[in-house]
C-alpha atoms as a PDB file:
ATOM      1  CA  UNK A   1      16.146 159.949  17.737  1.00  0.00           C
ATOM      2  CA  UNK A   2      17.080 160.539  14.070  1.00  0.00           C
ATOM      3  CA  UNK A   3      20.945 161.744  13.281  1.00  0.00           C
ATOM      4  CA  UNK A   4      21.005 164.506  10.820  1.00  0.00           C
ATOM      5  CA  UNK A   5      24.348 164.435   8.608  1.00  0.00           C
ATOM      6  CA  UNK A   6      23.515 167.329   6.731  1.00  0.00           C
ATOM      7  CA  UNK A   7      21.074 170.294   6.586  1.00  0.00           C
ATOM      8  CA  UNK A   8      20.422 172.270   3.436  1.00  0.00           C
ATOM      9  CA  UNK A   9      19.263 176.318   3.828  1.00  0.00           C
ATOM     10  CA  UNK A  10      17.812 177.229   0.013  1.00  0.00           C
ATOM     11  CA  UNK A  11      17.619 180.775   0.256  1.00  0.00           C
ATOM     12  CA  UNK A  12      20.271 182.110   2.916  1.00  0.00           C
ATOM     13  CA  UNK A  13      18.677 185.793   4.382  1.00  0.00           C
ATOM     14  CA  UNK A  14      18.570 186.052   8.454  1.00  0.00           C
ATOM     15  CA  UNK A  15      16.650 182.628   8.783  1.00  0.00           C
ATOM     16  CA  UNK A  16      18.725 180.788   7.195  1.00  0.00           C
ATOM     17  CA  UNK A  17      21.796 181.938   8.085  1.00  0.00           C
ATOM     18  CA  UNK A  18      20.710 181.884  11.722  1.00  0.00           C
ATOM     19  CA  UNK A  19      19.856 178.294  11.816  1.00  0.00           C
ATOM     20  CA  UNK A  20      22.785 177.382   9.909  1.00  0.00           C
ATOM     21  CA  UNK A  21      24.595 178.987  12.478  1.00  0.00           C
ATOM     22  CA  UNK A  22      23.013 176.534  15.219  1.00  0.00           C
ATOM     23  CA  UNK A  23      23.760 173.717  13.075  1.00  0.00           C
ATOM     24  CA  UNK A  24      26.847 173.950  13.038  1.00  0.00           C
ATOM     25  CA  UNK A  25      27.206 174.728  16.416  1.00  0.00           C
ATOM     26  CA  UNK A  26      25.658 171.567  17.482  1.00  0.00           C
ATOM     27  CA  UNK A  27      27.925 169.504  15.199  1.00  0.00           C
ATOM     28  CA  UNK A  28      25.515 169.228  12.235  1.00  0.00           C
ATOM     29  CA  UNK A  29      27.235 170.240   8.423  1.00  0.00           C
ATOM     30  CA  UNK A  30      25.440 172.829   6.828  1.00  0.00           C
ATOM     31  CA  UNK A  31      24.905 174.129   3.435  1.00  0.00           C
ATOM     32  CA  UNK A  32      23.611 177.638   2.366  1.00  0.00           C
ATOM     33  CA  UNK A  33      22.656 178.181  -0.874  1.00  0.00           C
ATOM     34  CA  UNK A  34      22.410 181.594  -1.963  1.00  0.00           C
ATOM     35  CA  UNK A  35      21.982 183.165  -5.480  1.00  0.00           C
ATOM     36  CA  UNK A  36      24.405 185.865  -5.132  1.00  0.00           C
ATOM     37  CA  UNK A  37      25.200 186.438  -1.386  1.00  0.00           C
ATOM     38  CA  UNK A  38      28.497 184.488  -0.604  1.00  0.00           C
ATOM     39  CA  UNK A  39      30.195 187.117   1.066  1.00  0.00           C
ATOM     40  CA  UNK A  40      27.528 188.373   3.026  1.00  0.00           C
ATOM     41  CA  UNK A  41      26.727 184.744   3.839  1.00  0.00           C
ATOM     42  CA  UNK A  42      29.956 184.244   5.368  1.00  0.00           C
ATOM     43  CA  UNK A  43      29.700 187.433   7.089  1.00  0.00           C
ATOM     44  CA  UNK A  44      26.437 186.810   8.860  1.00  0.00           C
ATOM     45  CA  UNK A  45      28.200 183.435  10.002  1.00  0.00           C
ATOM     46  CA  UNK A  46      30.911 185.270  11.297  1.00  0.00           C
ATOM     47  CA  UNK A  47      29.641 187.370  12.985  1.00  0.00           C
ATOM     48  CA  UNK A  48      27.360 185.112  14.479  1.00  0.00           C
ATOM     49  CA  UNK A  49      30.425 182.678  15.733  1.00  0.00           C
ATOM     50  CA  UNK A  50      32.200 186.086  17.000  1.00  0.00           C
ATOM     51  CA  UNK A  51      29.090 186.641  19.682  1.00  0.00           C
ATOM     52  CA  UNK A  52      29.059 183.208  20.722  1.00  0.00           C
ATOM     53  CA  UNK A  53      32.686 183.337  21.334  1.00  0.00           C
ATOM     54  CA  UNK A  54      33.147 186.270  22.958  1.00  0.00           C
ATOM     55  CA  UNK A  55      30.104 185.409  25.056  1.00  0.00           C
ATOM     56  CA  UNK A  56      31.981 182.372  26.144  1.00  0.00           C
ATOM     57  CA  UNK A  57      29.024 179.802  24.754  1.00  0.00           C
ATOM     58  CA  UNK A  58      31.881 177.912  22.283  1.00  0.00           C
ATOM     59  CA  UNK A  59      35.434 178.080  22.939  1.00  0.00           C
ATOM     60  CA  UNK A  60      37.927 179.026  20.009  1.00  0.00           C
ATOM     61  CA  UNK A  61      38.392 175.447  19.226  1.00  0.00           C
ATOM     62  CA  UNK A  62      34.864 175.009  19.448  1.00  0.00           C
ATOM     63  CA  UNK A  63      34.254 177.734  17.195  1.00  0.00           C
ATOM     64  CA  UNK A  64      36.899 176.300  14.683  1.00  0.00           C
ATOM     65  CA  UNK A  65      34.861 173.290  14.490  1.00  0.00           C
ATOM     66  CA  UNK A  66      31.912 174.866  14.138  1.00  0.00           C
ATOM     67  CA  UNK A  67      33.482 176.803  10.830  1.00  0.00           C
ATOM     68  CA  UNK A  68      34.635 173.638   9.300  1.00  0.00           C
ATOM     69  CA  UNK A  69      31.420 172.371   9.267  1.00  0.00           C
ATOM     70  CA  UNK A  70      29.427 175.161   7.455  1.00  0.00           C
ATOM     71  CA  UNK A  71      29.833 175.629   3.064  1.00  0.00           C
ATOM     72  CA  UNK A  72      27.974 178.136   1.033  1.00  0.00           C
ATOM     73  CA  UNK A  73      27.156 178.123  -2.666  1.00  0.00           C
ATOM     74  CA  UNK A  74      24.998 179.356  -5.282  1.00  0.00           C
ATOM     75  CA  UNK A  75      23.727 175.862  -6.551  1.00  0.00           C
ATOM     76  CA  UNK A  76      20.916 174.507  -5.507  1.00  0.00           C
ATOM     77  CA  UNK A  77      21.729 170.749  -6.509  1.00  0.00           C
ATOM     78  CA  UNK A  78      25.173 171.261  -4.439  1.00  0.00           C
ATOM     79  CA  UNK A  79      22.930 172.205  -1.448  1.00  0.00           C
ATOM     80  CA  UNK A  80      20.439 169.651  -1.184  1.00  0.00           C
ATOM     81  CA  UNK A  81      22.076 166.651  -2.482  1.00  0.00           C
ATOM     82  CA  UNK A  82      23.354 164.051   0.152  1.00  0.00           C
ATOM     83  CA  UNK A  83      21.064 166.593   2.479  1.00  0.00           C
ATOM     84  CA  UNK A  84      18.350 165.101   5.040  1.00  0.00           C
ATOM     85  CA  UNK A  85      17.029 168.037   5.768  1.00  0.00           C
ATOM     86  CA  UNK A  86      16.072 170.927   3.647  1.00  0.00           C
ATOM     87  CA  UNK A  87      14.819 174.198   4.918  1.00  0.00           C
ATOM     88  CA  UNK A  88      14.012 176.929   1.883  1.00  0.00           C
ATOM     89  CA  UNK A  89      13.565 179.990   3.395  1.00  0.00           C
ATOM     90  CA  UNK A  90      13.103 182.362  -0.514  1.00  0.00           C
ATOM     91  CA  UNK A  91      11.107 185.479  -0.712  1.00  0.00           C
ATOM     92  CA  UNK A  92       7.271 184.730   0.433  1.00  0.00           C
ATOM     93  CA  UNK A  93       6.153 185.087  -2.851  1.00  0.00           C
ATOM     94  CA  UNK A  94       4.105 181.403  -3.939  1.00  0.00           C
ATOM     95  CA  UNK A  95       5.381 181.471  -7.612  1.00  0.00           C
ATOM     96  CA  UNK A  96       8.809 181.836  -6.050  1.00  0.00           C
ATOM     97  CA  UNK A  97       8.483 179.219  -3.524  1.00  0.00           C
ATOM     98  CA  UNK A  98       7.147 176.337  -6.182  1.00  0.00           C
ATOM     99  CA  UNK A  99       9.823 177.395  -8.725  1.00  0.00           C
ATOM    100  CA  UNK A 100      12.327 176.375  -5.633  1.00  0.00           C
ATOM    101  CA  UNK A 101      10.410 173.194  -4.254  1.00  0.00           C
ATOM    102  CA  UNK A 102      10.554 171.947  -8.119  1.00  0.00           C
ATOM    103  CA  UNK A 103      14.391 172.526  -8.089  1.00  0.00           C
ATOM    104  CA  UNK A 104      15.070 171.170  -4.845  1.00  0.00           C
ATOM    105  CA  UNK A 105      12.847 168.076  -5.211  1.00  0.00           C
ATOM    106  CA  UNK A 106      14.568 167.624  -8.780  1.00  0.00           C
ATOM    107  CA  UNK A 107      18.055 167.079  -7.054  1.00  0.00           C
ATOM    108  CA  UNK A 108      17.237 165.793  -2.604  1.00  0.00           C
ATOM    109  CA  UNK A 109      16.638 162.170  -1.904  1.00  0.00           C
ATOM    110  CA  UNK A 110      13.335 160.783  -1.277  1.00  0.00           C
ATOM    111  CA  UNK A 111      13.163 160.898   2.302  1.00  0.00           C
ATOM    112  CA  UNK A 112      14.882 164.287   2.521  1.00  0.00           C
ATOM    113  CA  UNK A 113      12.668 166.603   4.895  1.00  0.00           C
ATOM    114  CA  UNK A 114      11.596 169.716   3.450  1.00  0.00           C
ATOM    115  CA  UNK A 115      10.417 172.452   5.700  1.00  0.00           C
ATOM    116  CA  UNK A 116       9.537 175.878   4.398  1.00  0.00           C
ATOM    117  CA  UNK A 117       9.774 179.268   6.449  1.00  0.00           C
ATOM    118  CA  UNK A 118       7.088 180.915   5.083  1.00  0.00           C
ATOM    119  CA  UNK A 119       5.046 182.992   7.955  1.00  0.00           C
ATOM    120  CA  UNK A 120       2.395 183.964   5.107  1.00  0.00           C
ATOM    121  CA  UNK A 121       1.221 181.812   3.280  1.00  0.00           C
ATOM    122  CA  UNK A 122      -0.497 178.330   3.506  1.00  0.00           C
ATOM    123  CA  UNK A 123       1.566 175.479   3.612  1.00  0.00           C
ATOM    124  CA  UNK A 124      -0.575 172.977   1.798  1.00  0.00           C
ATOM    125  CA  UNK A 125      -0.438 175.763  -1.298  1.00  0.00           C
ATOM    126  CA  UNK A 126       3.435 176.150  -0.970  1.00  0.00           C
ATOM    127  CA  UNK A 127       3.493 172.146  -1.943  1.00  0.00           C
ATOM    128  CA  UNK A 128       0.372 171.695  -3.588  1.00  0.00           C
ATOM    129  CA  UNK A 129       2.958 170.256  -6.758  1.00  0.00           C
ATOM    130  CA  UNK A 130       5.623 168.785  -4.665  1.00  0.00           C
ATOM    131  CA  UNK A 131       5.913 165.423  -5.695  1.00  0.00           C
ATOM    132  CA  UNK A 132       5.938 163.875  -1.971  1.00  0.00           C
ATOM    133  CA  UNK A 133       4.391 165.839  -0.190  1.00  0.00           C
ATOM    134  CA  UNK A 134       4.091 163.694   2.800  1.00  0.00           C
ATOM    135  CA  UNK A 135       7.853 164.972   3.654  1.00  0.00           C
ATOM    136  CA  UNK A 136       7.240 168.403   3.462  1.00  0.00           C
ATOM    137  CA  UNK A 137       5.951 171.553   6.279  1.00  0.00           C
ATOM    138  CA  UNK A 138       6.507 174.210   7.626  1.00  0.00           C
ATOM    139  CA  UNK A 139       8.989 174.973   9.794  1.00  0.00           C
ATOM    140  CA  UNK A 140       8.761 178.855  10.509  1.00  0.00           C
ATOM    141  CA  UNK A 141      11.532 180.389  13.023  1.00  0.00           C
ATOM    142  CA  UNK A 142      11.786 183.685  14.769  1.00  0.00           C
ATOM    143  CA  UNK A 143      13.887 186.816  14.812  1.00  0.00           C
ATOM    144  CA  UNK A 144      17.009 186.357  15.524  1.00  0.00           C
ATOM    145  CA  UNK A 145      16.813 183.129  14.649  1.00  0.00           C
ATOM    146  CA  UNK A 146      20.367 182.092  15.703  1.00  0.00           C
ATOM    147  CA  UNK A 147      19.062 182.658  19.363  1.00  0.00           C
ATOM    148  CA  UNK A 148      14.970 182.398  20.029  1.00  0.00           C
ATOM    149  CA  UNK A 149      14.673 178.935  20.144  1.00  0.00           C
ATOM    150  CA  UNK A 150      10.876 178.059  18.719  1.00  0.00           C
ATOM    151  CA  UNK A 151      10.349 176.358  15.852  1.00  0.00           C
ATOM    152  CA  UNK A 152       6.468 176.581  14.666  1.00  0.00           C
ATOM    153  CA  UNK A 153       6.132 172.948  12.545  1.00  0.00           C
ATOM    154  CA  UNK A 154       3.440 173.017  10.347  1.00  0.00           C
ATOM    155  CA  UNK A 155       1.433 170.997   8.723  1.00  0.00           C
ATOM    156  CA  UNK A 156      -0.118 170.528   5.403  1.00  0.00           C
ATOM    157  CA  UNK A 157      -2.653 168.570   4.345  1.00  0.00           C
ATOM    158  CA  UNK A 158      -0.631 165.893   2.895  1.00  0.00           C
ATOM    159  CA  UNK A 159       2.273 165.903   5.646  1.00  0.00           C
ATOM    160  CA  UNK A 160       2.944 162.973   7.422  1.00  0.00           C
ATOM    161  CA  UNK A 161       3.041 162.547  10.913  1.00  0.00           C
ATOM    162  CA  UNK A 162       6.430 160.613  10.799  1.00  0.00           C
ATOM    163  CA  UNK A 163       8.654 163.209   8.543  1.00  0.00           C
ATOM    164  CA  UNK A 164       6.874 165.238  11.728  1.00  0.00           C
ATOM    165  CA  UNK A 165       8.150 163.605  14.200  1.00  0.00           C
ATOM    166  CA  UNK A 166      11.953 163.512  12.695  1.00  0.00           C
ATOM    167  CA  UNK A 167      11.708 167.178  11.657  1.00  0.00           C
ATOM    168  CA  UNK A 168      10.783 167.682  15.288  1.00  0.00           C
ATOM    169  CA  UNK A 169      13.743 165.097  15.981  1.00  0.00           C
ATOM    170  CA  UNK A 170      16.198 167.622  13.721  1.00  0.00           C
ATOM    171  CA  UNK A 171      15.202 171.107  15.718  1.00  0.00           C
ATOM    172  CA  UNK A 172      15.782 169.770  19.023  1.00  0.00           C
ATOM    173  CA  UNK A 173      19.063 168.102  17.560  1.00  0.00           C
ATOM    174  CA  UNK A 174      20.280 171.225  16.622  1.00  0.00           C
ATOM    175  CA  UNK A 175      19.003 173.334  19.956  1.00  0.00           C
ATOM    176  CA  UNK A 176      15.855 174.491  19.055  1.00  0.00           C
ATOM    177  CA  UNK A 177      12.449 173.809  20.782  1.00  0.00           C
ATOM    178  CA  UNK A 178       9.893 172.534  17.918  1.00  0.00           C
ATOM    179  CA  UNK A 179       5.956 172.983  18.614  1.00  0.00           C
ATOM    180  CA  UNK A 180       3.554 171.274  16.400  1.00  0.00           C
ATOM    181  CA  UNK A 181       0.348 172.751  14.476  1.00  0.00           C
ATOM    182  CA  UNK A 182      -1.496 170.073  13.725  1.00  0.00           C
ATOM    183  CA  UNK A 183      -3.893 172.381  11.274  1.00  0.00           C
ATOM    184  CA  UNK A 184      -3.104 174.830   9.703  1.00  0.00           C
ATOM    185  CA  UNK A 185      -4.263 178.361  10.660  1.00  0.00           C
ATOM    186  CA  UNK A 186      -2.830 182.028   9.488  1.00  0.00           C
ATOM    187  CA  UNK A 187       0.016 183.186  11.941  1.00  0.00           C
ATOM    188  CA  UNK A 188       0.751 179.962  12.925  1.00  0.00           C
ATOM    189  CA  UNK A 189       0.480 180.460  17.131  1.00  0.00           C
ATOM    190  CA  UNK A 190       3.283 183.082  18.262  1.00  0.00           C
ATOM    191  CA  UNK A 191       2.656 185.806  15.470  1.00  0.00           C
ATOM    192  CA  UNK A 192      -1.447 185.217  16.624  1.00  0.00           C
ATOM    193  CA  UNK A 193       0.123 186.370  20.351  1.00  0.00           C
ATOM    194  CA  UNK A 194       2.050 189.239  18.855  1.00  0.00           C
ATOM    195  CA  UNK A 195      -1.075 190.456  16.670  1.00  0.00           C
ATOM    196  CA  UNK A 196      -3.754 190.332  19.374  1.00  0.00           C
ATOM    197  CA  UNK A 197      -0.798 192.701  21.673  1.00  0.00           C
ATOM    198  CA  UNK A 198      -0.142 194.559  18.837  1.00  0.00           C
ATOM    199  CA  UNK A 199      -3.740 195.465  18.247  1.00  0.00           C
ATOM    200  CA  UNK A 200      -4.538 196.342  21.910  1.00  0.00           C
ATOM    201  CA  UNK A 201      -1.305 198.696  22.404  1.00  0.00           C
ATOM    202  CA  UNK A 202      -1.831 200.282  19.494  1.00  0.00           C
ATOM    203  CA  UNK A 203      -5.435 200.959  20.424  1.00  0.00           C
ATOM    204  CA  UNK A 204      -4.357 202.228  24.186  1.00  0.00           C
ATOM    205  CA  UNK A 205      -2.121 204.366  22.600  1.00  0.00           C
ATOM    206  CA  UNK A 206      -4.164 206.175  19.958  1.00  0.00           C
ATOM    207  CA  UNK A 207      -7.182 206.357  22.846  1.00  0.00           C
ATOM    208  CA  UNK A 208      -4.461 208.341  24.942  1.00  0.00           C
ATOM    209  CA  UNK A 209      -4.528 205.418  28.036  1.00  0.00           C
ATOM    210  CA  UNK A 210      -0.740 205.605  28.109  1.00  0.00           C
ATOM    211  CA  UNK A 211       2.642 206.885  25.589  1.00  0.00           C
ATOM    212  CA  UNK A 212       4.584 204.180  23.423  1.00  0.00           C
ATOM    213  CA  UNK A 213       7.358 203.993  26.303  1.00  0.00           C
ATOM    214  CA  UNK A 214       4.765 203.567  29.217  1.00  0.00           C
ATOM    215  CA  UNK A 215       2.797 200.538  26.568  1.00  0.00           C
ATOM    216  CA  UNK A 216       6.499 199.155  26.125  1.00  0.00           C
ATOM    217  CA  UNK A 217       7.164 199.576  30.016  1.00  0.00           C
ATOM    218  CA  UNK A 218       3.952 197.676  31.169  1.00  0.00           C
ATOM    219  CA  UNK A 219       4.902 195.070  28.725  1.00  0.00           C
ATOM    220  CA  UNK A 220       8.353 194.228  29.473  1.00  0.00           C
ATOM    221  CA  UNK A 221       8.068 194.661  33.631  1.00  0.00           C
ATOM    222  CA  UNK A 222       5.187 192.858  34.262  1.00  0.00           C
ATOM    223  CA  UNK A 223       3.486 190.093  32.000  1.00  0.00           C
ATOM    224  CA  UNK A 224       6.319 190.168  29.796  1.00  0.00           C
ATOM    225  CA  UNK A 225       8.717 189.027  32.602  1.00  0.00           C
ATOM    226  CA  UNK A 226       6.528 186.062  33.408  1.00  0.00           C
ATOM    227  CA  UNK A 227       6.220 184.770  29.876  1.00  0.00           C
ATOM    228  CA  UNK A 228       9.578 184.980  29.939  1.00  0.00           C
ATOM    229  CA  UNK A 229       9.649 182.137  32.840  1.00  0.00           C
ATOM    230  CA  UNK A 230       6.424 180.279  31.975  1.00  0.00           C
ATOM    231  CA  UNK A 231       3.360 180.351  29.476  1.00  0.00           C
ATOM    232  CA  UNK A 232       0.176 181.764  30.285  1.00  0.00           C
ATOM    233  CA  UNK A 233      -1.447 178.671  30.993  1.00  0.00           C
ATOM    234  CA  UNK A 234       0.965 177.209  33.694  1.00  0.00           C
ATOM    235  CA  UNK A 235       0.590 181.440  35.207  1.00  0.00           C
ATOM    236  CA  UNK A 236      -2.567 180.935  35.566  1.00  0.00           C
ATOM    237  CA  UNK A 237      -2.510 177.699  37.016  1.00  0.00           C
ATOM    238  CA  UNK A 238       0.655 179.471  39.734  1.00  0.00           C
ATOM    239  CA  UNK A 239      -1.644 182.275  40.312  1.00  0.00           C
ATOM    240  CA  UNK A 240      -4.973 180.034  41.587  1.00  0.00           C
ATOM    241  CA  UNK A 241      -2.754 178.364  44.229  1.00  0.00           C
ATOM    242  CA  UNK A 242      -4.811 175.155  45.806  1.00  0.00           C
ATOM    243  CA  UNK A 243      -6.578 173.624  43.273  1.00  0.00           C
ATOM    244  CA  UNK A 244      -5.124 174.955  40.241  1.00  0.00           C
ATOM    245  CA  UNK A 245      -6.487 176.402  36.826  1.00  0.00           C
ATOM    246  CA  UNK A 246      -9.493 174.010  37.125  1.00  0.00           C
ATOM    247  CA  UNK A 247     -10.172 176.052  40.058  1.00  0.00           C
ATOM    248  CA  UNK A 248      -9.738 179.221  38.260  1.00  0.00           C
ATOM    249  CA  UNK A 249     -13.401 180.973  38.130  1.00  0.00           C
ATOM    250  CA  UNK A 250     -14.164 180.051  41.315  1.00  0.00           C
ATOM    251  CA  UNK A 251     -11.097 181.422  42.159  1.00  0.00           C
ATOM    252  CA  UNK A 252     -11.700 184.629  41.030  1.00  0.00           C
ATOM    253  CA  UNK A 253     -15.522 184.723  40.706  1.00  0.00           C
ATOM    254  CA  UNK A 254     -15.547 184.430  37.121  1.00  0.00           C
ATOM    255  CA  UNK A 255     -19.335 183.877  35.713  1.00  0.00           C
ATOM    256  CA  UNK A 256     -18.904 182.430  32.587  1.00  0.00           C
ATOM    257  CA  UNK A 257     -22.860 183.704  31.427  1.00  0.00           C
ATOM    258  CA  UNK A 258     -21.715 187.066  31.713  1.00  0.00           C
ATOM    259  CA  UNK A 259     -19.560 189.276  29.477  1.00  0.00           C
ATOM    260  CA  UNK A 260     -16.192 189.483  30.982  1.00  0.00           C
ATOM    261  CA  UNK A 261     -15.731 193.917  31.084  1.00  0.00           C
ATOM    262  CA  UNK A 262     -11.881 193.577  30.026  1.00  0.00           C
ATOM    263  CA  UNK A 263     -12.755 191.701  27.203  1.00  0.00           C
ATOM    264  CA  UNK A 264     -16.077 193.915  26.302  1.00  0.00           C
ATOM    265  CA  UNK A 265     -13.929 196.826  26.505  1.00  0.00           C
ATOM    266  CA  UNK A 266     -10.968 195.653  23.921  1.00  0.00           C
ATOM    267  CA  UNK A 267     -10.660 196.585  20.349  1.00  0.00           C
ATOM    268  CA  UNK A 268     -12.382 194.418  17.765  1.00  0.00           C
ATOM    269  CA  UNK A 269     -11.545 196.366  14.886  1.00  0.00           C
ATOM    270  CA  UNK A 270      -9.699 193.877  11.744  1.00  0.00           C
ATOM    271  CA  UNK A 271      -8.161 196.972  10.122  1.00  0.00           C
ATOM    272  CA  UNK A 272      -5.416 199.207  11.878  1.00  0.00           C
ATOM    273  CA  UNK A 273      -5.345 203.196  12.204  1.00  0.00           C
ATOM    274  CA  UNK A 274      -3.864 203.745   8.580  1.00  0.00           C
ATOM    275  CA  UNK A 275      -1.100 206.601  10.428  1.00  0.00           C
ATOM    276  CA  UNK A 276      -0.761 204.078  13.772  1.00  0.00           C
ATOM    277  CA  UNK A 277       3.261 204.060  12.389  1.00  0.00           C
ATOM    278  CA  UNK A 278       3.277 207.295  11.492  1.00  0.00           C
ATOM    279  CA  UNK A 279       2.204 208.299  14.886  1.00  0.00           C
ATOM    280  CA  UNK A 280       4.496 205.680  17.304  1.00  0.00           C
ATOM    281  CA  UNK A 281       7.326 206.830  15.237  1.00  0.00           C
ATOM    282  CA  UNK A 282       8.038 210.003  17.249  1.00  0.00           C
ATOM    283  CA  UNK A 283       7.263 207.874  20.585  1.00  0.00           C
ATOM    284  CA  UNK A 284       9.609 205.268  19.858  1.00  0.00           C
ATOM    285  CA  UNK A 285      12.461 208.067  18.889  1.00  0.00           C
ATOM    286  CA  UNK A 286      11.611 209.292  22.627  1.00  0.00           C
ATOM    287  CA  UNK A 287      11.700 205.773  24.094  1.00  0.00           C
ATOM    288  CA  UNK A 288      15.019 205.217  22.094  1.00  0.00           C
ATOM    289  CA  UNK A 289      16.402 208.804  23.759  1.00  0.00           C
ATOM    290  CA  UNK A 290      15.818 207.628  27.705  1.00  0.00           C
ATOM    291  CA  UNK A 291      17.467 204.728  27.463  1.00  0.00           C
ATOM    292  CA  UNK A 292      20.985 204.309  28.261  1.00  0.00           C
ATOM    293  CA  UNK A 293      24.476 203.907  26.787  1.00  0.00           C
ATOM    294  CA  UNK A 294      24.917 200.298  27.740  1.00  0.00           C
ATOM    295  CA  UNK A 295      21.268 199.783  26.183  1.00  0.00           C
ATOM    296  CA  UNK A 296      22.097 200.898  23.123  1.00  0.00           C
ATOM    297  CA  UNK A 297      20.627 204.032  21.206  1.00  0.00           C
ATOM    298  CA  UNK A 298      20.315 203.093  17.647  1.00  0.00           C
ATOM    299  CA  UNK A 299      19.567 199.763  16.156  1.00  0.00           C
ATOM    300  CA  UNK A 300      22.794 198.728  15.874  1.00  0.00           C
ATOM    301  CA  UNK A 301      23.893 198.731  19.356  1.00  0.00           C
ATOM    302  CA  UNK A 302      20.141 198.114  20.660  1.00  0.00           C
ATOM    303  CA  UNK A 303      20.294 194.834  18.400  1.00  0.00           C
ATOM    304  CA  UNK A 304      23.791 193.872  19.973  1.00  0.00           C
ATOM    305  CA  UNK A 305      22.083 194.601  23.944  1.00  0.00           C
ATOM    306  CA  UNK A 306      18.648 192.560  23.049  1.00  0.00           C
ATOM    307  CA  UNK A 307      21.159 189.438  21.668  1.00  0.00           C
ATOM    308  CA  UNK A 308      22.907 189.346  25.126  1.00  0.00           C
ATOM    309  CA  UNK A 309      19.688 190.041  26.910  1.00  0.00           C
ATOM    310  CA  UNK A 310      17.905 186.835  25.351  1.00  0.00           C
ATOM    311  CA  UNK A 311      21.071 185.029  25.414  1.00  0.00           C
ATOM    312  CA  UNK A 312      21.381 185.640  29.513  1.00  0.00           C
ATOM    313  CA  UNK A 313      17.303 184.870  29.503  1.00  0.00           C
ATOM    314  CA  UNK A 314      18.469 181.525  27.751  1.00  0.00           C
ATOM    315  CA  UNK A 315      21.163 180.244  29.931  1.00  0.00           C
ATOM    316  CA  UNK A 316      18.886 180.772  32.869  1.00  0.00           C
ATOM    317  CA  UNK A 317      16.703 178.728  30.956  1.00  0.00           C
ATOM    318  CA  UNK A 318      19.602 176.336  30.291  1.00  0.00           C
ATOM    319  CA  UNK A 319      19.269 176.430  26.576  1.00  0.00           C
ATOM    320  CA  UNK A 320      22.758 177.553  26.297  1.00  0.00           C
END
């Protein structure tokens, strides 16, 4: 496996702050480079160190270390220079993105990985000028991305398996779990889950099947509680028993010439309810309103419950 002696975050919002963060936590310097956002940077960092601390992940020495190993500046060329890995994570915007692959290509070494977070746009077009393009993906993380672990890696049409395989080498270096697209296709695989469940909730809510809590409820206590184990395949395959998923329409008398009437029944529709927000807005406020102190009831303190939530979820998982 490839050692990483420094990682470069061009453009330092959440996502690159939060891998930063898990950098340096896993003994790998780290630069952020942001135009104007120094203090904030160092806030976010912070902060970040603070909940691992106090949730006993690092010690205070550990933490210490961690800090020494993390610098944040407003160049560019400081960033990526002497960097072998370089994730810009700018505003999805494509002018935006080349103007910063041009700069950071002007100033990293030749082998230098460059990943981009975009979760918009095609990769191939965000480094249809790079000059090597072999070296360069995707790389797109997920809120918060200090703590879910996926990494989606991307490829273009010019990336090259090997700068794949290291990049892959880098994430799991730094604690995160890397999957691999080998073509590209728009919402890379986890934002395709969350659209397909964010279509059909939507729909059972605006057909009056069930309220926004009751949609959240069935979500998070049933299927959602699984995934949170296992993916759907390897449920499947548990749920069959003898025999396994191979097994699975005889299983459960599934005639594969016939329409399935779940699937018949679901939406199908490409555009959503213009007022769908408008509408779960007042159901979320009541969903907000049952839940409890120790839950949180704003997004503040709901944000600081769901962190310890996935970070429990995560030792369990032994990712922490």
């Amino acid at each position: 496996m490839a050692e990483f002696k420094k990682a470069a975050f061009v453009g330092a919002g959440l996502i690159g702050n939060g891998l930063a963060l898990n950098c340096i936590m896993h003994g790998v310097p780290a630069v952020l480079q942001t135009r104007s956002k120094v203090d904030l940077c160092r806030s976010r960092l912070a902060e970040g160190l603070d909940f691992f601390e106090q949730n006993n992940v690092i010690t205070h020495e550990e933490r210490l270390k961690a800090e020494s190993l993390a610098t944040i500046t407003t160049s560019v060329e400081e960033a990526v220079t002497g960097a072998d890995f370089i994730q810009e994570s700018g505003p999805d915007k494509m002018e935006l993105k080349h103007a910063l692959i041009e700069q950071i290509e002007s100033y990293a070494a030749p082998d230098a990985i460059i990943a981009t977070s975009t979760s918009s746009k095609s990769i191939t077009e965000v480094f249809e000028n790079a000059k090597l393009p072999g070296r360069c993906m995707g790389g797109h993380p997920y809120l918060p991305a200090y703590l879910i672990p996926i990494i989606e890696v991307t490829k273009g049409q010019k990336t090259e398996d090997a700068y794949v395989a290291k990049a892959k080498d880098f994430y799991s270096q730094i604690g995160k779990e890397p999957v691999v697209l080998n073509k590209e296709v728009i919402g890379f695989i986890c934002n395709r889950f969350q659209s397909a469940i964010h279509r059909e909730v939507v729909d059972l809510v605006e057909n009056g099947v069930c309220s926004v809590e009751d949609a959240d409820k069935a979500m998070v206590y049933s299927v959602g509680l699984r995934w949170s184990v296992m993916g759907q395949f390897l449920t499947l395959h548990m749920g069959v028993g003898e025999g396994g998923i191979g097994k699975f329409n005889e299983k459960y008398g599934v005639d594969p010439t016939k329409p399935d009437g779940r699937l018949s029944n679901m939406p199908t529709w490409t555009t959503f309810p213009a007022d769908w927000c408008e509408k779960a807005a007042p159901g979320v406020e009541e969903e907000i309103a049952h839940r409890s102190e120790a839950e949180g009831r704003d997004t503040a303190s709901i944000a600081q419950w769901r962190d310890k939530m996935l970070l429990e979820t995560l030792r369990l998982h032994g990712k922490m």
